[in-house]
PDB file of N, CA and C in Angstrom:
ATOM      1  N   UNK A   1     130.913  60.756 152.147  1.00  0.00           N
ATOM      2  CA  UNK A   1     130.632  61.833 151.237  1.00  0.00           C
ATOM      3  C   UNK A   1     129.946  61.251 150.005  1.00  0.00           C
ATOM      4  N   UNK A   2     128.798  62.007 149.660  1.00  0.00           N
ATOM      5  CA  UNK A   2     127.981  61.669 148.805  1.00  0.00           C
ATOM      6  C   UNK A   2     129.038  61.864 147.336  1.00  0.00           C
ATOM      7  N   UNK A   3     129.312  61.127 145.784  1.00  0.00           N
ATOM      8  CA  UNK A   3     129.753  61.086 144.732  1.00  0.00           C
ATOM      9  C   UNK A   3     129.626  62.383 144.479  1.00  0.00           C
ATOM     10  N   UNK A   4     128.197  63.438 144.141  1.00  0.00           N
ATOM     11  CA  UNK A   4     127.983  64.217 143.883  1.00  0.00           C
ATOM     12  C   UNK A   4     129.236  65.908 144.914  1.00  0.00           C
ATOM     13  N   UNK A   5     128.975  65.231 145.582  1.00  0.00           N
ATOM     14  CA  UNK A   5     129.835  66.437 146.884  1.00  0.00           C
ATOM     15  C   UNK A   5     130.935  66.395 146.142  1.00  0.00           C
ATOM     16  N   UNK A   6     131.770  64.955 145.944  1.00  0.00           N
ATOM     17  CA  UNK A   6     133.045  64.792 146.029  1.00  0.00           C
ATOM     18  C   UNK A   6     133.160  65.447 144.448  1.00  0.00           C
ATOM     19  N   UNK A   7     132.789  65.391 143.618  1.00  0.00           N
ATOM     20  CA  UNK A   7     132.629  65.799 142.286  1.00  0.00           C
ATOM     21  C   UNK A   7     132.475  66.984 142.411  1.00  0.00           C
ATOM     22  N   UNK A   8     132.072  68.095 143.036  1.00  0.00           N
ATOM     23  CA  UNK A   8     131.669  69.200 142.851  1.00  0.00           C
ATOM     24  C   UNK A   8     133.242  70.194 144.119  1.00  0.00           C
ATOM     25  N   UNK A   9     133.487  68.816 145.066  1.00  0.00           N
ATOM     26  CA  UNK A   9     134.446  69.602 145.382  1.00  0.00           C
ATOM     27  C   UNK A   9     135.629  69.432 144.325  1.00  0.00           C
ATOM     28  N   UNK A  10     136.062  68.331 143.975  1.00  0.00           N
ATOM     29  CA  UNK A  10     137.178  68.148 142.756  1.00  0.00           C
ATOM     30  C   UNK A  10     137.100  69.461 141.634  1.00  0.00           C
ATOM     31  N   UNK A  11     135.938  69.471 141.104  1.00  0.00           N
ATOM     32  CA  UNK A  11     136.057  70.288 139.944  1.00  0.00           C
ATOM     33  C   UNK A  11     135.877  72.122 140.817  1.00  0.00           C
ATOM     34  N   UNK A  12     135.877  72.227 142.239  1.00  0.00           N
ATOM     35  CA  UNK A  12     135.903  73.933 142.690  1.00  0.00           C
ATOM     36  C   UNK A  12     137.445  73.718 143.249  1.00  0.00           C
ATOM     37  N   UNK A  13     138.240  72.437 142.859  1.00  0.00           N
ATOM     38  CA  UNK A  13     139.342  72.580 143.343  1.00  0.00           C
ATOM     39  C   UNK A  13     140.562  72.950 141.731  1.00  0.00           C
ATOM     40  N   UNK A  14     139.920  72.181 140.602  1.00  0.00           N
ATOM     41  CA  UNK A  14     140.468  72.035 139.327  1.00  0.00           C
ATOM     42  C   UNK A  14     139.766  73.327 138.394  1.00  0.00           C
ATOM     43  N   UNK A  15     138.798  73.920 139.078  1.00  0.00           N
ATOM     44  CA  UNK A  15     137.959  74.740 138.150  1.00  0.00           C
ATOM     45  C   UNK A  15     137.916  74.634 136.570  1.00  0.00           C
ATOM     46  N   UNK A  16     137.860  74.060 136.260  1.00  0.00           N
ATOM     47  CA  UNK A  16     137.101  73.092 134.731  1.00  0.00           C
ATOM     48  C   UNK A  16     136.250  71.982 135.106  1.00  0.00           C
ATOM     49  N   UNK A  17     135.740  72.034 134.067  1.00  0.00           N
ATOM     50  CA  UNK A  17     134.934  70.817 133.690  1.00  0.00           C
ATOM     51  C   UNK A  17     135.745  69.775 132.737  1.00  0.00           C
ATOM     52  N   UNK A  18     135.194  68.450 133.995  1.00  0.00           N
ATOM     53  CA  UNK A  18     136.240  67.275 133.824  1.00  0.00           C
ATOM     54  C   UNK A  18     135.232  66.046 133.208  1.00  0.00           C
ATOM     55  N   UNK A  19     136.107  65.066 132.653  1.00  0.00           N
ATOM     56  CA  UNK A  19     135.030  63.739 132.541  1.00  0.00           C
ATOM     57  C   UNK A  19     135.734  62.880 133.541  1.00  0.00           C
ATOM     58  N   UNK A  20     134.788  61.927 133.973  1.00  0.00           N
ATOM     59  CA  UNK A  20     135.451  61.032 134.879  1.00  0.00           C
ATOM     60  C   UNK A  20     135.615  59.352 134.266  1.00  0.00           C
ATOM     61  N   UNK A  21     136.416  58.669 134.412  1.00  0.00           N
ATOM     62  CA  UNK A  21     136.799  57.825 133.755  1.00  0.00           C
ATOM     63  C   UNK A  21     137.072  56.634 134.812  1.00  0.00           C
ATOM     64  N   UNK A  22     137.117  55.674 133.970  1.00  0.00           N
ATOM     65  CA  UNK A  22     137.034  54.244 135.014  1.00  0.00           C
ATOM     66  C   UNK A  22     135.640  53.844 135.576  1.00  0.00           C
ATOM     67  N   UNK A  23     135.726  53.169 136.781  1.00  0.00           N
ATOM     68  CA  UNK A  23     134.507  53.264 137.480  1.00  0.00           C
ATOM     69  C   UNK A  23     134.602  53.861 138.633  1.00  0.00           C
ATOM     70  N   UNK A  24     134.940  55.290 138.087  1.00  0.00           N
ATOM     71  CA  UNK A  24     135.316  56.645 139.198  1.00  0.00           C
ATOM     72  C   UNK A  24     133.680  56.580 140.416  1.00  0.00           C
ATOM     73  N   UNK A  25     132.610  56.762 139.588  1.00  0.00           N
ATOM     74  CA  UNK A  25     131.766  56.773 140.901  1.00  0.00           C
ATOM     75  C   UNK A  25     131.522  55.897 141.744  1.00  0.00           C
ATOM     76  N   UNK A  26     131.433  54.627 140.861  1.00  0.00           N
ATOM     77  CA  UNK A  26     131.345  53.336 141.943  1.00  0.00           C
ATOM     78  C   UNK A  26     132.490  53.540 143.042  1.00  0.00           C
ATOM     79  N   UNK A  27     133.744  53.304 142.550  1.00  0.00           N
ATOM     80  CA  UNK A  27     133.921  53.336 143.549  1.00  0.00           C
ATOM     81  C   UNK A  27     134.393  54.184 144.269  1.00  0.00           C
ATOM     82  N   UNK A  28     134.638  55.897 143.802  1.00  0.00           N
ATOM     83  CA  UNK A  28     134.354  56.478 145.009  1.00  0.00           C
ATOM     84  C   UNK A  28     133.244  56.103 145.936  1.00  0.00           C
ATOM     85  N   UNK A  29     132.064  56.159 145.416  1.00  0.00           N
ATOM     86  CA  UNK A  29     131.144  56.080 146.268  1.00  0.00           C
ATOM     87  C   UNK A  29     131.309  54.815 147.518  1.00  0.00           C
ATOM     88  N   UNK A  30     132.240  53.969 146.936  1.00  0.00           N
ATOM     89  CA  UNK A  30     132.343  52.624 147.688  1.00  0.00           C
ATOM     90  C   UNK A  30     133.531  52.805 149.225  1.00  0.00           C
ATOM     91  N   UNK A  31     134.596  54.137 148.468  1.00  0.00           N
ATOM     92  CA  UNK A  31     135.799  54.587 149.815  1.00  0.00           C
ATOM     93  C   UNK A  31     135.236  54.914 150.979  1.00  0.00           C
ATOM     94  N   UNK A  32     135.655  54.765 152.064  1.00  0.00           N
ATOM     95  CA  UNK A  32     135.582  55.347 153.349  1.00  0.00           C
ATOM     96  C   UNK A  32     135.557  56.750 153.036  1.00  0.00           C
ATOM     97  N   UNK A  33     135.050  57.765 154.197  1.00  0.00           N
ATOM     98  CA  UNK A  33     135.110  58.752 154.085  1.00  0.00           C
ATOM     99  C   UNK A  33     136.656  59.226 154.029  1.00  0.00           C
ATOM    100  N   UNK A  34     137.632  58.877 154.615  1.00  0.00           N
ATOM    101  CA  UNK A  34     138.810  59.267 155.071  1.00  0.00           C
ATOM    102  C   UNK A  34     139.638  58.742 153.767  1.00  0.00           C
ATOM    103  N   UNK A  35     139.340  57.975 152.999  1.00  0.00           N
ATOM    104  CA  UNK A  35     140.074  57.636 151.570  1.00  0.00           C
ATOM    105  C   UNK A  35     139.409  58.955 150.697  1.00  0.00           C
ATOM    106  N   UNK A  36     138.259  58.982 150.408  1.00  0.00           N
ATOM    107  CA  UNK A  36     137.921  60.182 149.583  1.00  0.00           C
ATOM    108  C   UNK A  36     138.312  61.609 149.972  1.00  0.00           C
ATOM    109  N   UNK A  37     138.478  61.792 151.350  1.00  0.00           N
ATOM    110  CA  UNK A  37     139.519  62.895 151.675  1.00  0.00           C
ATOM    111  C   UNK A  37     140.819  62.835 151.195  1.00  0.00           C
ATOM    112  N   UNK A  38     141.367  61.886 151.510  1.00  0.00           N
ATOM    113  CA  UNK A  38     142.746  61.698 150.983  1.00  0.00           C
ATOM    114  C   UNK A  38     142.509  61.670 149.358  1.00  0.00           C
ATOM    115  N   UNK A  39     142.090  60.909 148.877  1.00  0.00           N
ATOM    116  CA  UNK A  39     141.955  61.583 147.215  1.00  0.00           C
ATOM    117  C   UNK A  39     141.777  62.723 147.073  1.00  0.00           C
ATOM    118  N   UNK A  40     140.610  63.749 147.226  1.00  0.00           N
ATOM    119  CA  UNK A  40     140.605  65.149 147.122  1.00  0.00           C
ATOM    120  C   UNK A  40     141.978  65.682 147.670  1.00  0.00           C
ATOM    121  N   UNK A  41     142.242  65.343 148.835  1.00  0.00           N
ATOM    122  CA  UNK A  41     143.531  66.267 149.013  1.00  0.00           C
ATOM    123  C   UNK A  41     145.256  66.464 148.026  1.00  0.00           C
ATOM    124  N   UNK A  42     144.978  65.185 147.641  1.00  0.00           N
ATOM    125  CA  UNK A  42     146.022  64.328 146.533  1.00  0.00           C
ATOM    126  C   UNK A  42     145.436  65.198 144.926  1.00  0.00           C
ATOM    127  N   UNK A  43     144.601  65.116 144.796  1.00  0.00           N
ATOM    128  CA  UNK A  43     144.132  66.092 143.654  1.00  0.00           C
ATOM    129  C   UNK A  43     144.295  67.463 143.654  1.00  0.00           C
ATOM    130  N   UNK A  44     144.319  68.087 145.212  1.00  0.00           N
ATOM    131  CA  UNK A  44     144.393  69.887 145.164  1.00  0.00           C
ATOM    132  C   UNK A  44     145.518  69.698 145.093  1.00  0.00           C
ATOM    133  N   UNK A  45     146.532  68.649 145.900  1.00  0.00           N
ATOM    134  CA  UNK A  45     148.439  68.648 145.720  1.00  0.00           C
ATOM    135  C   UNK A  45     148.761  68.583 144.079  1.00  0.00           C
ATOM    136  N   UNK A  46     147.970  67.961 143.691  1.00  0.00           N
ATOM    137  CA  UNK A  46     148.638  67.917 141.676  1.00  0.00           C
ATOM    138  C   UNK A  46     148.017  69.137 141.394  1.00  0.00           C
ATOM    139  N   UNK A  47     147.290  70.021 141.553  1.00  0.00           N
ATOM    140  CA  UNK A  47     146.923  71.439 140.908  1.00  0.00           C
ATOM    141  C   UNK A  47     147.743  72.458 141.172  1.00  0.00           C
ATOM    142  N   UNK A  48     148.134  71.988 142.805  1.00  0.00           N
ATOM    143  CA  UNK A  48     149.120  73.195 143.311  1.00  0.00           C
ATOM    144  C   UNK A  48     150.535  73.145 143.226  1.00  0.00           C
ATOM    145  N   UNK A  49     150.803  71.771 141.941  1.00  0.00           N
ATOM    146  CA  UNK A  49     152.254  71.213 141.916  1.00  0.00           C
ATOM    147  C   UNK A  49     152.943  70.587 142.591  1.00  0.00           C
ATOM    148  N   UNK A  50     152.677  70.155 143.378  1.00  0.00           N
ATOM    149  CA  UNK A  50     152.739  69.494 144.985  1.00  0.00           C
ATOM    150  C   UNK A  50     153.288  67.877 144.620  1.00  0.00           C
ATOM    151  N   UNK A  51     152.954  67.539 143.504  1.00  0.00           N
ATOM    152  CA  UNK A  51     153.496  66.316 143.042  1.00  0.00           C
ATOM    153  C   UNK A  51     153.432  65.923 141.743  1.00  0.00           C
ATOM    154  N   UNK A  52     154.259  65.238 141.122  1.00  0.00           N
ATOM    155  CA  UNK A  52     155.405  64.979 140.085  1.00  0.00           C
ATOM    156  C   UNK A  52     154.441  64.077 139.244  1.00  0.00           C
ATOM    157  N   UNK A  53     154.366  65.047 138.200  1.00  0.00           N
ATOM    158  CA  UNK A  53     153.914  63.909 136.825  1.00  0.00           C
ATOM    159  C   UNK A  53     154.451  63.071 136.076  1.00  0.00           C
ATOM    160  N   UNK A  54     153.916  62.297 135.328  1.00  0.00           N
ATOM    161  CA  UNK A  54     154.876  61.642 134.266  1.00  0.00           C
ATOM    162  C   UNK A  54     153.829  61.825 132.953  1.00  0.00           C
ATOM    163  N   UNK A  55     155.279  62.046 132.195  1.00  0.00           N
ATOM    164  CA  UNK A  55     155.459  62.509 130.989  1.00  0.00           C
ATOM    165  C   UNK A  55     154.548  61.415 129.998  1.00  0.00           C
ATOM    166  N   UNK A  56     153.925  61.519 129.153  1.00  0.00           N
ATOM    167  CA  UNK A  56     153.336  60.719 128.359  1.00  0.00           C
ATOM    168  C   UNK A  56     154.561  60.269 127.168  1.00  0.00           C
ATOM    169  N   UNK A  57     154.290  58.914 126.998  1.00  0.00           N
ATOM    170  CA  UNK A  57     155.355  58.465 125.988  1.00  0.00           C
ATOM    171  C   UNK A  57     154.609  58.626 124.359  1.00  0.00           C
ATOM    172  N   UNK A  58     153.418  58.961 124.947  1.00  0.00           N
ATOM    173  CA  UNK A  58     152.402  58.790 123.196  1.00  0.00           C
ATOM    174  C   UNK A  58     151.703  60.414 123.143  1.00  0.00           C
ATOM    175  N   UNK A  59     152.030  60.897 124.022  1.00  0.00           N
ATOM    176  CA  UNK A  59     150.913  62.529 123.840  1.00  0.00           C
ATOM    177  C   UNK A  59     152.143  63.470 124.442  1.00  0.00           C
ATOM    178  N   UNK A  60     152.677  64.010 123.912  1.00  0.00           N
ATOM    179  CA  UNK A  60     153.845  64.774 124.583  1.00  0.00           C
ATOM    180  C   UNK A  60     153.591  66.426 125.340  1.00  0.00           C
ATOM    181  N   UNK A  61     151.871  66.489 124.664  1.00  0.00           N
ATOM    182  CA  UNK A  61     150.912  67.473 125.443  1.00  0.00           C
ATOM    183  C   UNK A  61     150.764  66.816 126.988  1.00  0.00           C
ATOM    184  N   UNK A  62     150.551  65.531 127.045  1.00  0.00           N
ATOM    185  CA  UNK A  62     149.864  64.966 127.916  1.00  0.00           C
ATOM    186  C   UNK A  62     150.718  64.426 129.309  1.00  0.00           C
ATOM    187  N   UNK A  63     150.676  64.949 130.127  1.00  0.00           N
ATOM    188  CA  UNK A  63     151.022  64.103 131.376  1.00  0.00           C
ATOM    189  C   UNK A  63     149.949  63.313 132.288  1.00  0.00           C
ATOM    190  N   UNK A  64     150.575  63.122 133.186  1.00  0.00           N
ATOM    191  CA  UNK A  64     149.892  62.117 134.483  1.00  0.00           C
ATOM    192  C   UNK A  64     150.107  62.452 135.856  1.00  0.00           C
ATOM    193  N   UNK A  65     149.097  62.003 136.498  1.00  0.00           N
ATOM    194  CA  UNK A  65     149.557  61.741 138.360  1.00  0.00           C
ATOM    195  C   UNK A  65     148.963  60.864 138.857  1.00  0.00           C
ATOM    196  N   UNK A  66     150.071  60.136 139.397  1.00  0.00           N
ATOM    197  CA  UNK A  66     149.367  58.603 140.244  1.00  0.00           C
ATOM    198  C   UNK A  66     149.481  58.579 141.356  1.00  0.00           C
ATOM    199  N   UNK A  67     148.385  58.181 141.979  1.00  0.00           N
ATOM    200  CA  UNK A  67     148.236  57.743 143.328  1.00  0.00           C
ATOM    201  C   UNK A  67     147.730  56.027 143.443  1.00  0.00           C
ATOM    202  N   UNK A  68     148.507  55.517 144.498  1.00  0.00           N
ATOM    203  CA  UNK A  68     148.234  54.169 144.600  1.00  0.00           C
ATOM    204  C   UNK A  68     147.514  54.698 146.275  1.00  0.00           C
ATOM    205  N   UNK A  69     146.639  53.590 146.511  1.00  0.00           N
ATOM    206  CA  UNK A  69     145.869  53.631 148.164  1.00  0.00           C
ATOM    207  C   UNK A  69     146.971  52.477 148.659  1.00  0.00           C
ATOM    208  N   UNK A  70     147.002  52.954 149.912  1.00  0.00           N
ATOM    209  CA  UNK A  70     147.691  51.631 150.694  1.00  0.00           C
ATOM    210  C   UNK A  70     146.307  50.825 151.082  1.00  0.00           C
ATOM    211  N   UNK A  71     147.059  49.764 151.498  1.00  0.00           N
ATOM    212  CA  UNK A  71     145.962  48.500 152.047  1.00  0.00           C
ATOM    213  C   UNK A  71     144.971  47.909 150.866  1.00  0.00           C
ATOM    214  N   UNK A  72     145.052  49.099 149.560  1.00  0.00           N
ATOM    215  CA  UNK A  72     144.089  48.610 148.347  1.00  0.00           C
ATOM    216  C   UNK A  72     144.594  48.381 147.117  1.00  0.00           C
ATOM    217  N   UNK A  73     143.902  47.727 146.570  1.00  0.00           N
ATOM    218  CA  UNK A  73     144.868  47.282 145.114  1.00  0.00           C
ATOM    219  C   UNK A  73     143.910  48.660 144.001  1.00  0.00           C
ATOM    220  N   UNK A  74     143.727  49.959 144.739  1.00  0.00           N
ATOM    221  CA  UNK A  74     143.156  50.826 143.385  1.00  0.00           C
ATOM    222  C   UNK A  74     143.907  51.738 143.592  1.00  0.00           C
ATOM    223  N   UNK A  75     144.052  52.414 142.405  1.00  0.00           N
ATOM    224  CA  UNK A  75     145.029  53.556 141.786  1.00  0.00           C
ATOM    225  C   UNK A  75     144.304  54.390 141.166  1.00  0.00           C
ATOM    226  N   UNK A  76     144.643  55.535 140.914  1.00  0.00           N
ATOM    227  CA  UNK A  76     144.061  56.804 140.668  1.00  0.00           C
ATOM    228  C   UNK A  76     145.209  57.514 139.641  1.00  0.00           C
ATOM    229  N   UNK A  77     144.658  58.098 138.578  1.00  0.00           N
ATOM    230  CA  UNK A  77     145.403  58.527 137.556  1.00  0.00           C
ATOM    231  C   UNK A  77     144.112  59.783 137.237  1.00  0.00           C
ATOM    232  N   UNK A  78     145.415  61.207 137.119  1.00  0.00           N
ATOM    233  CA  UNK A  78     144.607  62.553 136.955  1.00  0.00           C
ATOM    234  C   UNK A  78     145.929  62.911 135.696  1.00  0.00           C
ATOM    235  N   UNK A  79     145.087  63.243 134.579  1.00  0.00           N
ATOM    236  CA  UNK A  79     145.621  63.463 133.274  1.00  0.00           C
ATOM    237  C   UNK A  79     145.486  65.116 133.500  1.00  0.00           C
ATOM    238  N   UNK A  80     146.805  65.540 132.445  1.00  0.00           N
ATOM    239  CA  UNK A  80     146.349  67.155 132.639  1.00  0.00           C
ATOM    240  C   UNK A  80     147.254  67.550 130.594  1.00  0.00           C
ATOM    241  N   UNK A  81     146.566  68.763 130.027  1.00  0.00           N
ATOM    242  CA  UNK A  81     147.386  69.093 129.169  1.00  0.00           C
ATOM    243  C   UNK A  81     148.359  69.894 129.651  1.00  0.00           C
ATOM    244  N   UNK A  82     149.814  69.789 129.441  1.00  0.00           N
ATOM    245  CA  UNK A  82     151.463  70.406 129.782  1.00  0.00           C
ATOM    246  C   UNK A  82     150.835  71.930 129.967  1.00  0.00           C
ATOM    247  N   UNK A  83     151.174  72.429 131.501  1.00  0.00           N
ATOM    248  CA  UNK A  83     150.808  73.792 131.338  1.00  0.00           C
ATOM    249  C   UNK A  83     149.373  74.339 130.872  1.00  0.00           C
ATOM    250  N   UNK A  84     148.637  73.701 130.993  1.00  0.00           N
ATOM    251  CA  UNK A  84     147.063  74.247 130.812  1.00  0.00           C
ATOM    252  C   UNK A  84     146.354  73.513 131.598  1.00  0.00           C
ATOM    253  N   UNK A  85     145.451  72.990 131.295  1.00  0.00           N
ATOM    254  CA  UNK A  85     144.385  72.612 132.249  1.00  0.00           C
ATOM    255  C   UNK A  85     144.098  70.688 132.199  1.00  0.00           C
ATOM    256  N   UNK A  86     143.498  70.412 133.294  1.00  0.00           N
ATOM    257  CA  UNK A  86     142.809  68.829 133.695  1.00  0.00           C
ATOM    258  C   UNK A  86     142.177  68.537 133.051  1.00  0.00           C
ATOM    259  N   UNK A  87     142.032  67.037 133.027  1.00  0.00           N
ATOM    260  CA  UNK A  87     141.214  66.566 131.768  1.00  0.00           C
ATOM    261  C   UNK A  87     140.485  65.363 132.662  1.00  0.00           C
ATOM    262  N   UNK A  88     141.071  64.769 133.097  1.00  0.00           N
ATOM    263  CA  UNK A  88     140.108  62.971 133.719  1.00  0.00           C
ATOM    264  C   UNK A  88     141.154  62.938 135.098  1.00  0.00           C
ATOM    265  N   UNK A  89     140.419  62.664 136.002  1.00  0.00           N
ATOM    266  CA  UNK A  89     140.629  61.842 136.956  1.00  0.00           C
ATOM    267  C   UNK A  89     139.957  60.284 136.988  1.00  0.00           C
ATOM    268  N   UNK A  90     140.602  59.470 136.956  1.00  0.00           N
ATOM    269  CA  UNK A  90     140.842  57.936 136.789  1.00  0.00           C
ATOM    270  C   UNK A  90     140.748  57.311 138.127  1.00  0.00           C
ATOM    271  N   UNK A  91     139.602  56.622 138.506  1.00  0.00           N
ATOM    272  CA  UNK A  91     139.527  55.849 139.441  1.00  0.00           C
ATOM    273  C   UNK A  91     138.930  54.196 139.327  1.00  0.00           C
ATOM    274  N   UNK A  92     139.638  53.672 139.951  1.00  0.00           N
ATOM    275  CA  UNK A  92     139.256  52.086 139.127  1.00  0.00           C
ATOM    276  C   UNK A  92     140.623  51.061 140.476  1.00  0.00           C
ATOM    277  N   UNK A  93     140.142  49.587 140.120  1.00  0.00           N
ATOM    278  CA  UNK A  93     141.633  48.497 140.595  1.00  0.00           C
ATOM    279  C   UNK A  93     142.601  48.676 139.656  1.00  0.00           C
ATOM    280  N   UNK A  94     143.583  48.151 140.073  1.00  0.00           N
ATOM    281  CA  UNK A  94     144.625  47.568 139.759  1.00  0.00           C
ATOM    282  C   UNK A  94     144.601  47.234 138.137  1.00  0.00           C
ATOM    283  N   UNK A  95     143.813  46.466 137.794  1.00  0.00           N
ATOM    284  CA  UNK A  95     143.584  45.539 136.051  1.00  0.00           C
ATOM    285  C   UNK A  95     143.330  46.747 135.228  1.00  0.00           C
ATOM    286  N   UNK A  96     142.554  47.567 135.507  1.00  0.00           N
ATOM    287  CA  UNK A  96     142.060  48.825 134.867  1.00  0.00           C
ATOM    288  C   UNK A  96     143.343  50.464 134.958  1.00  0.00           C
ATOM    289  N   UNK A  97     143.679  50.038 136.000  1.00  0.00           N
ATOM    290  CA  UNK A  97     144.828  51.071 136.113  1.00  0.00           C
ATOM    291  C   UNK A  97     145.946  50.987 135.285  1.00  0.00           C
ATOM    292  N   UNK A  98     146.138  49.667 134.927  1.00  0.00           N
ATOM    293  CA  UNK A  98     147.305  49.354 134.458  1.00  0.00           C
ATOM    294  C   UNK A  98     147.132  49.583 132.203  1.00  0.00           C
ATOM    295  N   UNK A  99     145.889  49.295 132.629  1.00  0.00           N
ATOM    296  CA  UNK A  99     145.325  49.150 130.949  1.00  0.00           C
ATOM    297  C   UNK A  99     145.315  50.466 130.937  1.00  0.00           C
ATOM    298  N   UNK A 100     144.656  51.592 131.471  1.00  0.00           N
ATOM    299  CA  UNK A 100     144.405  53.070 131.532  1.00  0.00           C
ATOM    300  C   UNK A 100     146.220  53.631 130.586  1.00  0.00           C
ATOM    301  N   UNK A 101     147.348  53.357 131.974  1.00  0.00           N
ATOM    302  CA  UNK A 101     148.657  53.548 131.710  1.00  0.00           C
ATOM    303  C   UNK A 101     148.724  53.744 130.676  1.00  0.00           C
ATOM    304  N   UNK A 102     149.156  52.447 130.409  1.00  0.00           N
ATOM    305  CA  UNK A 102     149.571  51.751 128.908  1.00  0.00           C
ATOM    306  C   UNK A 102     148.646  52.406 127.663  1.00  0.00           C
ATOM    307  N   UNK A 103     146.985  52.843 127.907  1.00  0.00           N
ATOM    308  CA  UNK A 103     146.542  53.975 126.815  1.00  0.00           C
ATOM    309  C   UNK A 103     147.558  54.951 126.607  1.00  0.00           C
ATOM    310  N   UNK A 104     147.382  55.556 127.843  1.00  0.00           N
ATOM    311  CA  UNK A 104     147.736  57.229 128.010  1.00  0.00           C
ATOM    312  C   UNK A 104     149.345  56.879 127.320  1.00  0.00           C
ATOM    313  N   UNK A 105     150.170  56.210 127.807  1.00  0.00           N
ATOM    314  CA  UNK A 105     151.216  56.150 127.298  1.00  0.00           C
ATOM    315  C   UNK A 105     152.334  56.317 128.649  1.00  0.00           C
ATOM    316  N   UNK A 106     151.527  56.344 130.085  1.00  0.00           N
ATOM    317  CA  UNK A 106     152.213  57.162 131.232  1.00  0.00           C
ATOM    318  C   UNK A 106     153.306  55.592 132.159  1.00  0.00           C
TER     319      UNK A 106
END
């Protein structure tokens, strides 16, 4: 799946306009097709509540949702304001995931 697809399905799944953060296109663009499915599907599950945020220790507006890939050292972090709407989906390794965290406060 072309970056552009996957971007246009994310945001007809989040309906806002999002920024993307990390080096979200690289490496989407770099996943198998069947990993970028599984991300999109992991993204409509956090819209539809489907899985468990964490609470920000520094933005008490602000939560999180993480996804780790098996077999890969990258993680995925989708920020949302408490009860309103998405803000960044976070795609990046391991070194960057962890620095991301520790911003957000998650």
């Amino acid at each position: 799946m072309l970056i552009e697809e996957g971007k246009k399905e994310i945001k007809s799944i989040l309906k806002t306009e999002i920024t993307y953060e990390g080096h979200f296109k690289k490496v989407f663009s770099n996943l198998k097709e069947t990993k970028q499915k599984e991300l999109i599907d992991w993204i409509n599950k956090c819209n539809q509540n489907r899985k468990l945020p964490l609470q920000s220790k520094k933005d008490p507006e602000l939560i999180g949702f993480i996804m780790k890939f098996r077999e890969t050292n990258l993680r995925a972090i989708l920020t949302k304001k408490k009860n309103k709407y998405f803000i960044t989906p976070f795609l990046d390794n391991h070194k960057y995931y962890d620095r991301e965290r520790s911003k957000l406060g998650i």
